[in-house]
Protein backbone atom coordinates (compact mmCIF):
# COMPACT_ATOMS: atom_id res chain seq x y z
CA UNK A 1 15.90 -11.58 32.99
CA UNK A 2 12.28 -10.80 32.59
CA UNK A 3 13.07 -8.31 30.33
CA UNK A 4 14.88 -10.05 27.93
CA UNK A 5 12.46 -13.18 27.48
CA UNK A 6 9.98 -10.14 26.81
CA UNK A 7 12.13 -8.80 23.92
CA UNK A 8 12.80 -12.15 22.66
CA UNK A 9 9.21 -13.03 23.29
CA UNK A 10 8.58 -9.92 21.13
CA UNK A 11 10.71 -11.77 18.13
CA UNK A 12 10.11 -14.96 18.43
CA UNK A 13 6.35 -13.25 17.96
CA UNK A 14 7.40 -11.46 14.66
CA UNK A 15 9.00 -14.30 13.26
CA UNK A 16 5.78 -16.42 13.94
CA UNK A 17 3.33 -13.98 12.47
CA UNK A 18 6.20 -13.37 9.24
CA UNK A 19 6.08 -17.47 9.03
CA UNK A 20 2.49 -18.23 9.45
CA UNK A 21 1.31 -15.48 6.44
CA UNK A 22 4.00 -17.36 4.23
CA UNK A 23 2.45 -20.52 4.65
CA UNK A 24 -1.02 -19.10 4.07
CA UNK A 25 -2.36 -18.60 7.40
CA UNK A 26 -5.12 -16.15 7.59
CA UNK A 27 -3.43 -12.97 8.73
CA UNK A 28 -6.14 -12.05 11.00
CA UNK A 29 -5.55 -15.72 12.82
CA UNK A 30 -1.86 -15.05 12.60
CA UNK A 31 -1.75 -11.80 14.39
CA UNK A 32 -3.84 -13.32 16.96
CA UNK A 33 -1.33 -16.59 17.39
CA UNK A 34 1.30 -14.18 17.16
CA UNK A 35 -0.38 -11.76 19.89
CA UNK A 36 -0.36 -14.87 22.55
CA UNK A 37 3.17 -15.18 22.24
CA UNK A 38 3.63 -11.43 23.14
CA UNK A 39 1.42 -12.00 26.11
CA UNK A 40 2.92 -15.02 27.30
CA UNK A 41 6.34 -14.05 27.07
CA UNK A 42 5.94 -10.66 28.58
CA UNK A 43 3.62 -11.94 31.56
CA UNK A 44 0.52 -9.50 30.24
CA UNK A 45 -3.19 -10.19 31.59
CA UNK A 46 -4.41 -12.58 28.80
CA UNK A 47 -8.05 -11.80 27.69
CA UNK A 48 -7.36 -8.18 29.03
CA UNK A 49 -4.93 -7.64 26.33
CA UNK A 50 -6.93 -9.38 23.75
CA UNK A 51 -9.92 -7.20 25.25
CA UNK A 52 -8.31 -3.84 25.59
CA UNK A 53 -4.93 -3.28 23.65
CA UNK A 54 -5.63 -5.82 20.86
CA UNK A 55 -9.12 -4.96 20.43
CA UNK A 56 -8.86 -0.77 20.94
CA UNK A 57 -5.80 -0.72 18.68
CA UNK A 58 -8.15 -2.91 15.87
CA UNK A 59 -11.15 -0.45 15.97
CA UNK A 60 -9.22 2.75 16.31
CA UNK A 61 -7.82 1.82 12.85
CA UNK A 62 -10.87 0.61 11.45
CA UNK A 63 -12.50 4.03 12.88
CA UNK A 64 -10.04 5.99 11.30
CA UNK A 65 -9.80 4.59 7.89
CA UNK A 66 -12.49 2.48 7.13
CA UNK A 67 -14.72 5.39 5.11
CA UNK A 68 -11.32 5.74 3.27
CA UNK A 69 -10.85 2.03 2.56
CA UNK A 70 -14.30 2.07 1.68
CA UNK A 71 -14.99 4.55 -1.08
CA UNK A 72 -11.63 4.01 -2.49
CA UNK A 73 -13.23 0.64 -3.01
CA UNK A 74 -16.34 1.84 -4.33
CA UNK A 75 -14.34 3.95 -6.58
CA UNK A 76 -12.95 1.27 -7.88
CA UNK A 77 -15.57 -0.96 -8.38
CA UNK A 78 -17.29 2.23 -10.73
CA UNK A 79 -14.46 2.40 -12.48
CA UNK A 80 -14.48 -1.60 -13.31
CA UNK A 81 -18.38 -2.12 -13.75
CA UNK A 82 -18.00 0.76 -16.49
CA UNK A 83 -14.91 -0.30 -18.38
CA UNK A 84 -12.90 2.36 -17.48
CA UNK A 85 -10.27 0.80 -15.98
CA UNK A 86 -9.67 -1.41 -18.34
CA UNK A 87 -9.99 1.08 -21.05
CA UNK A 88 -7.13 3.20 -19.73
CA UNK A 89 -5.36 0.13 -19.13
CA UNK A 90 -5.97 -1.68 -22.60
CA UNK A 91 -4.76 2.35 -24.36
CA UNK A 92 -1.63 1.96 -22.71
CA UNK A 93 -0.85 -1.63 -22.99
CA UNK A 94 -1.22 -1.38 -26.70
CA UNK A 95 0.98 1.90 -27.08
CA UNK A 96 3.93 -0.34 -25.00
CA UNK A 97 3.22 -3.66 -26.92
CA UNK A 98 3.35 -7.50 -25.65
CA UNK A 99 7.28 -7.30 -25.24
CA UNK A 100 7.44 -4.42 -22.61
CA UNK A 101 4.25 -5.58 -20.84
CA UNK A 102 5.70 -6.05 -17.58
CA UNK A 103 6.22 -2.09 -17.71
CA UNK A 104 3.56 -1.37 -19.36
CA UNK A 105 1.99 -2.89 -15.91
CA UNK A 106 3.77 -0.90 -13.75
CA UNK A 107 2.77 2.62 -15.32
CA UNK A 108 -0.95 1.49 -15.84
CA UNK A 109 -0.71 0.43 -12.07
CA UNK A 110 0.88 4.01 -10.42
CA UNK A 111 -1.18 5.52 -13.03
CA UNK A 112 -4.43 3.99 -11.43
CA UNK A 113 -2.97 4.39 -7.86
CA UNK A 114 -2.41 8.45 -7.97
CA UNK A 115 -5.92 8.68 -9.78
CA UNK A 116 -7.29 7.29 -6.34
CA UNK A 117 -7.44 3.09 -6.92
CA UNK A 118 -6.03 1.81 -3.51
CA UNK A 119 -3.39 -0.79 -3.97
CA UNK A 120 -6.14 -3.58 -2.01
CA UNK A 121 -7.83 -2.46 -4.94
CA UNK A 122 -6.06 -1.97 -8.10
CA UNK A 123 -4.98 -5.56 -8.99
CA UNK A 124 -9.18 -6.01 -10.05
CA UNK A 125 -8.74 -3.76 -12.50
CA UNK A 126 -5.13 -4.29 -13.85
CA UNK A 127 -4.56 -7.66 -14.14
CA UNK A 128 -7.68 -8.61 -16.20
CA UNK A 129 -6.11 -6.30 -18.95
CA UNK A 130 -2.52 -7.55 -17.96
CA UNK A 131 -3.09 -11.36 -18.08
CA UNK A 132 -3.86 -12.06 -21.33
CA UNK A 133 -0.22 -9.69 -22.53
CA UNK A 134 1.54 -11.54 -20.37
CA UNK A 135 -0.22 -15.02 -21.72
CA UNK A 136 0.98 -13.95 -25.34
CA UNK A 137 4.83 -13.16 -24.21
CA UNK A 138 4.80 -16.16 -21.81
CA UNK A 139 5.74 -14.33 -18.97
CA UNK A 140 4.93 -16.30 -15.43
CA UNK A 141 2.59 -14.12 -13.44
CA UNK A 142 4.61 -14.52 -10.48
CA UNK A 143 5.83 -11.06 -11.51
CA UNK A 144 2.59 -9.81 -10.85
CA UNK A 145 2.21 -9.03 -7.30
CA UNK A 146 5.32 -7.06 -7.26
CA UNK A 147 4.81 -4.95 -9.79
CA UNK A 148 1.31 -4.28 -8.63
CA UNK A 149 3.12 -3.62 -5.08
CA UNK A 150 5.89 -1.70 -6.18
CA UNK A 151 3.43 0.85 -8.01
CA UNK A 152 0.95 1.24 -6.00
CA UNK A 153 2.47 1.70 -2.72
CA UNK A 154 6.67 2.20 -3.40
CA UNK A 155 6.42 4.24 -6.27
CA UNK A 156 2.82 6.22 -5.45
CA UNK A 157 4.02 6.86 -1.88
CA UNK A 158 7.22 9.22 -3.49
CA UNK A 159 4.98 11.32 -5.42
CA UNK A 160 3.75 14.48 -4.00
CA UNK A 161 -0.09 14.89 -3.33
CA UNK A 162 -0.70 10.79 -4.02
CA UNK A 163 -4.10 10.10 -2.73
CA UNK A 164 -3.22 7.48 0.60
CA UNK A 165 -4.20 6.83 3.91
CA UNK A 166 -0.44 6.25 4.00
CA UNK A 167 0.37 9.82 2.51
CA UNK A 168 -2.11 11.73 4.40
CA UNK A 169 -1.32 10.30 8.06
CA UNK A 170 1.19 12.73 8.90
CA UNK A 171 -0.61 15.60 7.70
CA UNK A 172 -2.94 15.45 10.25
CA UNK A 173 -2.87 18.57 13.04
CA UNK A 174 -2.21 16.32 16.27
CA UNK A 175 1.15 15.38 14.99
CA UNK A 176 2.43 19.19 14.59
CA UNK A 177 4.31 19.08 11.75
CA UNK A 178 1.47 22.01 9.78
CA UNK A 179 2.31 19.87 6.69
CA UNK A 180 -0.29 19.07 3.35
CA UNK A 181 -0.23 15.77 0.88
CA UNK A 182 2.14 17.63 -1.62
CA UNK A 183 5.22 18.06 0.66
CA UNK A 184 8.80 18.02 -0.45
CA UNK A 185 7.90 18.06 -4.50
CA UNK A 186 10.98 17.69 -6.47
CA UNK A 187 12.61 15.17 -3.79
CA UNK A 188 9.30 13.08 -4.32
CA UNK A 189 9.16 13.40 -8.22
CA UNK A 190 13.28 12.67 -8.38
CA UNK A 191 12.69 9.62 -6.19
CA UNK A 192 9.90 8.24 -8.00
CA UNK A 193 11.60 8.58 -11.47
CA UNK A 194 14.71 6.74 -9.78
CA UNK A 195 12.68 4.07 -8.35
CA UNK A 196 10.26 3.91 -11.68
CA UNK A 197 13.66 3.07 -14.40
CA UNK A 198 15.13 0.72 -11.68
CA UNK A 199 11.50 -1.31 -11.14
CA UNK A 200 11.21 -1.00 -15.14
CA UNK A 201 14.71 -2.40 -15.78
CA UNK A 202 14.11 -5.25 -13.25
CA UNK A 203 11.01 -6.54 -14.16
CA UNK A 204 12.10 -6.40 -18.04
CA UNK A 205 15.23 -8.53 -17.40
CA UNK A 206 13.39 -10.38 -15.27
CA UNK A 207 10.72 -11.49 -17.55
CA UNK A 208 12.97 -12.45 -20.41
CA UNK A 209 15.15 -14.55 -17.63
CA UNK A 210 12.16 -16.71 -16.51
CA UNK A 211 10.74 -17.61 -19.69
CA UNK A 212 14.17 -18.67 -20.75
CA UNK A 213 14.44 -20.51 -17.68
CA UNK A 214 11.19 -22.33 -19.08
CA UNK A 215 9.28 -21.06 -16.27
CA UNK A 216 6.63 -19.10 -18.28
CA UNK A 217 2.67 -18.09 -17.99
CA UNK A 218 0.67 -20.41 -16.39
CA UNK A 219 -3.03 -20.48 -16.28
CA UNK A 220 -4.36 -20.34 -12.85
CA UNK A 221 -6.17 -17.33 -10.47
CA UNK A 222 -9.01 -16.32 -12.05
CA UNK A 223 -8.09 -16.21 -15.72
CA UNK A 224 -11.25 -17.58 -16.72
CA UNK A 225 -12.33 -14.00 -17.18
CA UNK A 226 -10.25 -12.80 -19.45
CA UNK A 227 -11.87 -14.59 -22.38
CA UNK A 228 -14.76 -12.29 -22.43
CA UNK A 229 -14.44 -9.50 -25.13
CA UNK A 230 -16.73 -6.42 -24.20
CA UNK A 231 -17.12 -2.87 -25.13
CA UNK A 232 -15.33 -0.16 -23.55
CA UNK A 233 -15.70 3.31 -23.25
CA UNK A 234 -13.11 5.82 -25.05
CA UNK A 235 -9.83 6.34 -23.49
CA UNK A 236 -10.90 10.28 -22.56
CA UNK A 237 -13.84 9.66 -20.85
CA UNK A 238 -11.99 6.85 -18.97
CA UNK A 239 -9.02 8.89 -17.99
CA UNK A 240 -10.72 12.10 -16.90
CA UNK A 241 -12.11 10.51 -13.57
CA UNK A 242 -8.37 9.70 -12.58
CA UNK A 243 -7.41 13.11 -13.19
CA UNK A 244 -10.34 14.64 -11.47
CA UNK A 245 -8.99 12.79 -8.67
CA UNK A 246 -5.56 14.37 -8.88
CA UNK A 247 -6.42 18.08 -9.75
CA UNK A 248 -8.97 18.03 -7.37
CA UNK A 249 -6.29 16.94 -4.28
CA UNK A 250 -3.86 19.70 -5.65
CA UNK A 251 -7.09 22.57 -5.89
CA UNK A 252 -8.46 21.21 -2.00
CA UNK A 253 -5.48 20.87 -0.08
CA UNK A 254 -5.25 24.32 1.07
CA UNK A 255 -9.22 24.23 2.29
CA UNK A 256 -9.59 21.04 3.86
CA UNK A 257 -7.56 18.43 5.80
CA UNK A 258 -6.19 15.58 3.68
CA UNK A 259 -8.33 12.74 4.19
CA UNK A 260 -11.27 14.62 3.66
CA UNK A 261 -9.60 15.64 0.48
CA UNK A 262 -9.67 12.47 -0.85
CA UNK A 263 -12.86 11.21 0.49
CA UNK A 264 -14.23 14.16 -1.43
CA UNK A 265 -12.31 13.84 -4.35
CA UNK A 266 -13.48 10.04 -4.56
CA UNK A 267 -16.90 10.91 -4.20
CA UNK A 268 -16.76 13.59 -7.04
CA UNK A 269 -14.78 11.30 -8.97
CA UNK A 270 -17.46 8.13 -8.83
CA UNK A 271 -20.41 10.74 -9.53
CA UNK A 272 -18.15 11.79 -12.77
CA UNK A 273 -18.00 8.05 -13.62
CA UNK A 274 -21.89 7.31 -13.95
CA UNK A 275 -22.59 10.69 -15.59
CA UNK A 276 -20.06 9.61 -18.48
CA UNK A 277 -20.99 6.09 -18.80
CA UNK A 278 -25.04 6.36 -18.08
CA UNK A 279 -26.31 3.56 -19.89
CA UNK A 280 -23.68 1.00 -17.80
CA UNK A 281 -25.72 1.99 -14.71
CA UNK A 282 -29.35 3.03 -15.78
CA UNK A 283 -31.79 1.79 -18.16
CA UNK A 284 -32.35 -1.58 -19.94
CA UNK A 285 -29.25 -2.34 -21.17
CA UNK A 286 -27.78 -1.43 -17.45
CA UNK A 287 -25.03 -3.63 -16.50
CA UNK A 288 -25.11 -2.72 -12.69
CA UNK A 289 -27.35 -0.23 -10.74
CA UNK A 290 -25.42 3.11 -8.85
CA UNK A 291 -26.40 1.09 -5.53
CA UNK A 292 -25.66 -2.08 -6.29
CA UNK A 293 -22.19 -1.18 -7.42
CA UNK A 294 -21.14 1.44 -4.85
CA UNK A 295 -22.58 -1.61 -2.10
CA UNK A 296 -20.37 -4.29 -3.99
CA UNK A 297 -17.50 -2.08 -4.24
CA UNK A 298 -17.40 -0.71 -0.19
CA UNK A 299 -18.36 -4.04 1.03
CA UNK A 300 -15.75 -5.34 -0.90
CA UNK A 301 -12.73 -3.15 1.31
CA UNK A 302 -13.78 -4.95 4.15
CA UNK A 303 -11.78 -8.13 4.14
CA UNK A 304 -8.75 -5.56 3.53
CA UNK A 305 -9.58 -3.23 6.36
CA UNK A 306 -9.56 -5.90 9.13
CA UNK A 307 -7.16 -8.21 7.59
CA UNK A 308 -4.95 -5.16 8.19
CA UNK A 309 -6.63 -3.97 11.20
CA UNK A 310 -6.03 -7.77 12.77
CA UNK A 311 -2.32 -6.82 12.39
CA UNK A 312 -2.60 -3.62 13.81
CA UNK A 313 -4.47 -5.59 16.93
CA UNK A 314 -0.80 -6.70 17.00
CA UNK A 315 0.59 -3.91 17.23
CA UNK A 316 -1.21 -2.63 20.01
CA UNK A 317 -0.30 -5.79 22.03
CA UNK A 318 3.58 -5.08 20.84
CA UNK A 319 2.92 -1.55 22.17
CA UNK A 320 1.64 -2.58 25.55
CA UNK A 321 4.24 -5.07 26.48
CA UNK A 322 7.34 -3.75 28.76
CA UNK A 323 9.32 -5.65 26.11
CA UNK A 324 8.33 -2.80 23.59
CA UNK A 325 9.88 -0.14 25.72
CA UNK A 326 13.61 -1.68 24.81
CA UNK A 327 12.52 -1.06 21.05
CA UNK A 328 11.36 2.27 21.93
CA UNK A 329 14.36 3.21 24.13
CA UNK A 330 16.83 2.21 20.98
CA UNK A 331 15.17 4.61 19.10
CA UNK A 332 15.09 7.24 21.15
CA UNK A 333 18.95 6.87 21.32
CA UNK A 334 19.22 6.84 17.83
CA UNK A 335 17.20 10.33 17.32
CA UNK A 336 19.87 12.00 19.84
CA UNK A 337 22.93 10.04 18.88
CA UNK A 338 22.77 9.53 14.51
CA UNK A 339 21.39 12.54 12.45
CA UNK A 340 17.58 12.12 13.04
CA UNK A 341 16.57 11.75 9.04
CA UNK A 342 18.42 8.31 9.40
CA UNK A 343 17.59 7.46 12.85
CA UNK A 344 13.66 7.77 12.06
CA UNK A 345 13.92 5.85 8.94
CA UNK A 346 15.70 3.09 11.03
CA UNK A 347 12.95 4.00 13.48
CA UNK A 348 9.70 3.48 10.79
CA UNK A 349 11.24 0.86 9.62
CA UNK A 350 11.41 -1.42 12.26
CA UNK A 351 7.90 -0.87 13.26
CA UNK A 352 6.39 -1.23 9.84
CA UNK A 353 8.18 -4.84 9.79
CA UNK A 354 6.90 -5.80 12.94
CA UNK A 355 3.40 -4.97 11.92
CA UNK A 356 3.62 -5.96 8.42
CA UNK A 357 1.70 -2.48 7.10
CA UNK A 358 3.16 0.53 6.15
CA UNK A 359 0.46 2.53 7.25
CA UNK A 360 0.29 0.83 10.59
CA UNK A 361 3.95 1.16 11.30
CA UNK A 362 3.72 4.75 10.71
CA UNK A 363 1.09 5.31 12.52
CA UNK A 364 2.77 3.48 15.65
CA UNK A 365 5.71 5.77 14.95
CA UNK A 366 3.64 8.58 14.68
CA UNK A 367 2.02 8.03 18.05
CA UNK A 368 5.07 6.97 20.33
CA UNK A 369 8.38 8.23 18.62
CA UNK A 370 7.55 11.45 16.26
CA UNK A 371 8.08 13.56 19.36
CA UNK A 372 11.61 12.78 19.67
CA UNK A 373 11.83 14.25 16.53
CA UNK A 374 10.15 17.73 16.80
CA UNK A 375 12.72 19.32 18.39
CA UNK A 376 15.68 18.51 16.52
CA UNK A 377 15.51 20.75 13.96
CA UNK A 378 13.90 18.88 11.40
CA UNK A 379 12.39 20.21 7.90
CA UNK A 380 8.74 19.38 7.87
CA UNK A 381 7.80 18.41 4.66
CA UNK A 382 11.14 17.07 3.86
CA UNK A 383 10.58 14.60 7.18
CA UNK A 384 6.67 14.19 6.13
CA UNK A 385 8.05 13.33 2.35
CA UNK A 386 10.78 10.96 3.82
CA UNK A 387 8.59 9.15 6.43
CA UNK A 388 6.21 8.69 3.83
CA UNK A 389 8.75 6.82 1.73
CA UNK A 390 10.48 5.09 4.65
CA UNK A 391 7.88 3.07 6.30
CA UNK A 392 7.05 0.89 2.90
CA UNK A 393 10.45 -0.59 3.46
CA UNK A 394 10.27 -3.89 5.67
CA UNK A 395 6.49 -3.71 5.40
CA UNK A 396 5.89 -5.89 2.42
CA UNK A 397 7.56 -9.40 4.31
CA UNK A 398 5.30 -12.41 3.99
CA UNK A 399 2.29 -11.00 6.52
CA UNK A 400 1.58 -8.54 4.53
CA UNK A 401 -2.59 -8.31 3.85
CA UNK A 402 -2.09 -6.38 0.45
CA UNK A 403 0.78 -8.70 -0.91
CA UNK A 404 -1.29 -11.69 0.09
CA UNK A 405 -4.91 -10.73 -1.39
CA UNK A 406 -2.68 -9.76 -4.70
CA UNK A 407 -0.88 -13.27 -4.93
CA UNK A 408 -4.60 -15.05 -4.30
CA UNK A 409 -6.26 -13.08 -7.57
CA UNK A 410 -3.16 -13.33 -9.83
CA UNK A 411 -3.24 -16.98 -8.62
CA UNK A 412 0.16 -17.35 -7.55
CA UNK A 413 1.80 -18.86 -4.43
CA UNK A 414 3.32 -16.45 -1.44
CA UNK A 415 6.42 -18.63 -2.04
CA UNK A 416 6.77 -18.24 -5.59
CA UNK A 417 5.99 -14.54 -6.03
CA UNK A 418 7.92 -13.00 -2.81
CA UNK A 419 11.75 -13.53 -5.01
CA UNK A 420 10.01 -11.15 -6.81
CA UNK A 421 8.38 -8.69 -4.32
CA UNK A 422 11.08 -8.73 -1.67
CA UNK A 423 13.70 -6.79 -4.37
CA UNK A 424 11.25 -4.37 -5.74
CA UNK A 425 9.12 -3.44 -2.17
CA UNK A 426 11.79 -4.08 0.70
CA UNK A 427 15.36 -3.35 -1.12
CA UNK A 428 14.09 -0.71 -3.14
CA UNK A 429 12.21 2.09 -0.67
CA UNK A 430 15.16 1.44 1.78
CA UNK A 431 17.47 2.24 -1.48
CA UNK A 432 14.72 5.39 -2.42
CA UNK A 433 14.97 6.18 1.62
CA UNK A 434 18.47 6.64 1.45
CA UNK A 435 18.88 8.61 -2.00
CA UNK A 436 16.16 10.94 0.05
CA UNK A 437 18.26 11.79 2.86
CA UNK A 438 21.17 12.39 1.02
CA UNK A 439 18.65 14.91 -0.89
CA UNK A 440 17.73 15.96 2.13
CA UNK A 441 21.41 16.58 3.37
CA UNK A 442 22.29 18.83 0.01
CA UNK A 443 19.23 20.55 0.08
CA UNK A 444 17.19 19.12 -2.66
CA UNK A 445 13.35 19.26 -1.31
């Protein structure tokens, strides 16, 4: 009996922290509402847990990632305070035109994201450029936050060698499978082209659909910058930090581990940035100093990194509580009963919508399930590639930190946006997931 009020406990939990984010609850306060239900329910020492599984779970992630988060950020924040992002943005908006800006958007955005912008990241330096297209073509900006989803995490996560926490997690030596960031190439590339023409056929239709429906652009967020006409730099010299950023993954991965890849590729990148674009950063005319933006920009990744590191506090308390185990013990039944390719994609799946991160649920998978799994004849990089893919499935539901933070700078509501997000970053990586195995199964890696 005990151990079913723990797994409904464990629900009833879910469903809170899932309900709470769509209203606008902080998520850091939800997880922690959410967390006393797990405790309650499954009869686990109350400020222990907070204390120790809550708490240990919290800084181990922000240990592990937050010099990622943070010059990602920084990164970013160069490549705003010098105009490049919005010059590589602005170039490719004007070769697509106000009627396909909604694609436009969702190239410029995976663009960005495998040149190193992290998704908490990348809506600063899209939708400045986006806004005022989608102003002209009175399209509502509740299309927004999934496109800038959708890109940046469904769509970047398929490509080989993408420059993610998310990517890079499973390369790491304690989980054994001797893997790098560019595993299973043509299954990645086929998915993302899949993924890319159904996203760009979606949000097309879309767009046409809601202005006719009369619900069009409306002015809100923080569209009060857009009036502001300033001079960029030239497309080449705003493009070649992004690239930097990708060559430089491909010509490292055989020397160093993966994250360090892209820490270092970041920091060569953001040197790059002030040595092309020198009088944005020194001398009289200086818009911001190399300190003051590099500060700005890996301060800013800080609200990100515990907003998701709150929810992986969660996670740890799901972990500890006996109700977990029943979760645990399903999977395990599934990697020995179904072929494994679909029974760890169930697997990832689960956890990344009980967490609400992609990168958390995988690395909760990593940690208590990915040894069921090395002994069952898998294909390494095909399972790394797959994984990869997989765990961006239930992720993006209402809690999620990124798809929050996105809807409060495009100025949108959680409500209005999610029609939108749920098709494009839920039904879509579980459609990519499956189109993956069945590449798997015929032998297309």
């Amino acid at each position: 009996m005990s151990g079913a009020i723990g797994v409904i406990g464990l629900l009833l939990a879910i469903a809170c922290l899932i309900v709470l984010s769509y209203k606008g609850v902080n998520a850091f306060v939800a997880s922690m509402i959410s967390s006393v239900i797990v405790i309650v329910t499954n009869l686990l020492p109350f400020w222990g847990t907070f204390s120790g599984a809550y708490a240990s779970s919290m800084m181990s992630f922000v240990g592990s990632y937050f010099l990622l988060f943070g010059l990602a950020a920084a990164y970013g924040e160069f490549m705003k305070v010098s105009g490049s992002a919005e010059s590589v943005a602005s170039t490719l908006f004007k070769l697509f035109g106000v009627r396909w800006a909604p694609l436009a958007c969702l190239l410029v955005t995976l663009l960005m994201a495998m040149g190193g912008i992290s998704a908490f990241v990348i809506v600063f330096a899209v939708y400045p450029v986006a806004a005022p297209l989608f102003r002209k073509a009175n399209i509502t900006k509740e299309l927004m936050p999934g496109i800038f989803l959708c890109a940046s995490v469904t769509l970047c996560l398929c490509l080989p060698g993408n420059p993610t926490s998310t990517n890079a997690l499973l390369t790491r030596p304690e989980y054994g499978l001797g893997v790098n960031a560019y595993s299973a190439p043509t299954m990645g590339i086929i998915a993302c082209i899949v993924g890319t023409v159904i996203a760009g056929a979606y949000v097309t239709i879309q767009a046409k659909r809601q202005t006719a429906k009369g619900n069009g652009y409306v002015v809100s967020g923080t569209d009060s910058l857009e009036a502001a006409e300033k001079a960029l730099p030239p497309f080449w010299s705003s493009i070649l930090p992004l690239v930097v950023v990708i060559v430089m993954m491909f010509a490292l991965k055989d020397i160093m581990g993966t994250v360090d890849c892209i820490n270092t590729s970041l920091c060569v990148a953001m040197i790059l940035v002030v040595l092309l674009n020198l009088k944005k950063f020194f001398g009289a005319t200086k818009e911001s100093g190399v300190v003051k933006t590099f500060t700005t920009g890996f301060w800013s990744s800080f609200t990100a990194l515990f907003l998701t590191a709150g929810v992986m506090g969660f996670g740890g308390v799901v972990q500890a509580a006996p109700g977990f185990q029943y979760f645990v013990d399903f999977a395990n039944s599934l990697s020995h009963t179904f072929n494994p390719y679909v029974s760890a994609s169930v697997a990832v799946n689960v956890v990344a919508g009980i967490t609400g991160t992609a990168l958390g649920g995988l690395q909760i998978f990593a940690d208590t399930l990915l040894p069921n799994y090395m002994d069952l004849g898998i294909n390494p990089a095909a399972f790394h590639r797959l994984m990869t893919i997989a765990c961006c499935g239930l992720d993006t539901l209402p809690h999620c930190a990124t798809f929050i933070t996105m809807c409060s700078v495009c100025g949108v509501s959680v409500k209005g946006s999610y029609r939108h997000v749920f098709p494009m970053t839920v039904l879509m990586p579980i459609f990519l997931t499956i189109l993956c195995i069945i590449m798997i199964m015929v032998g297309i890696i």
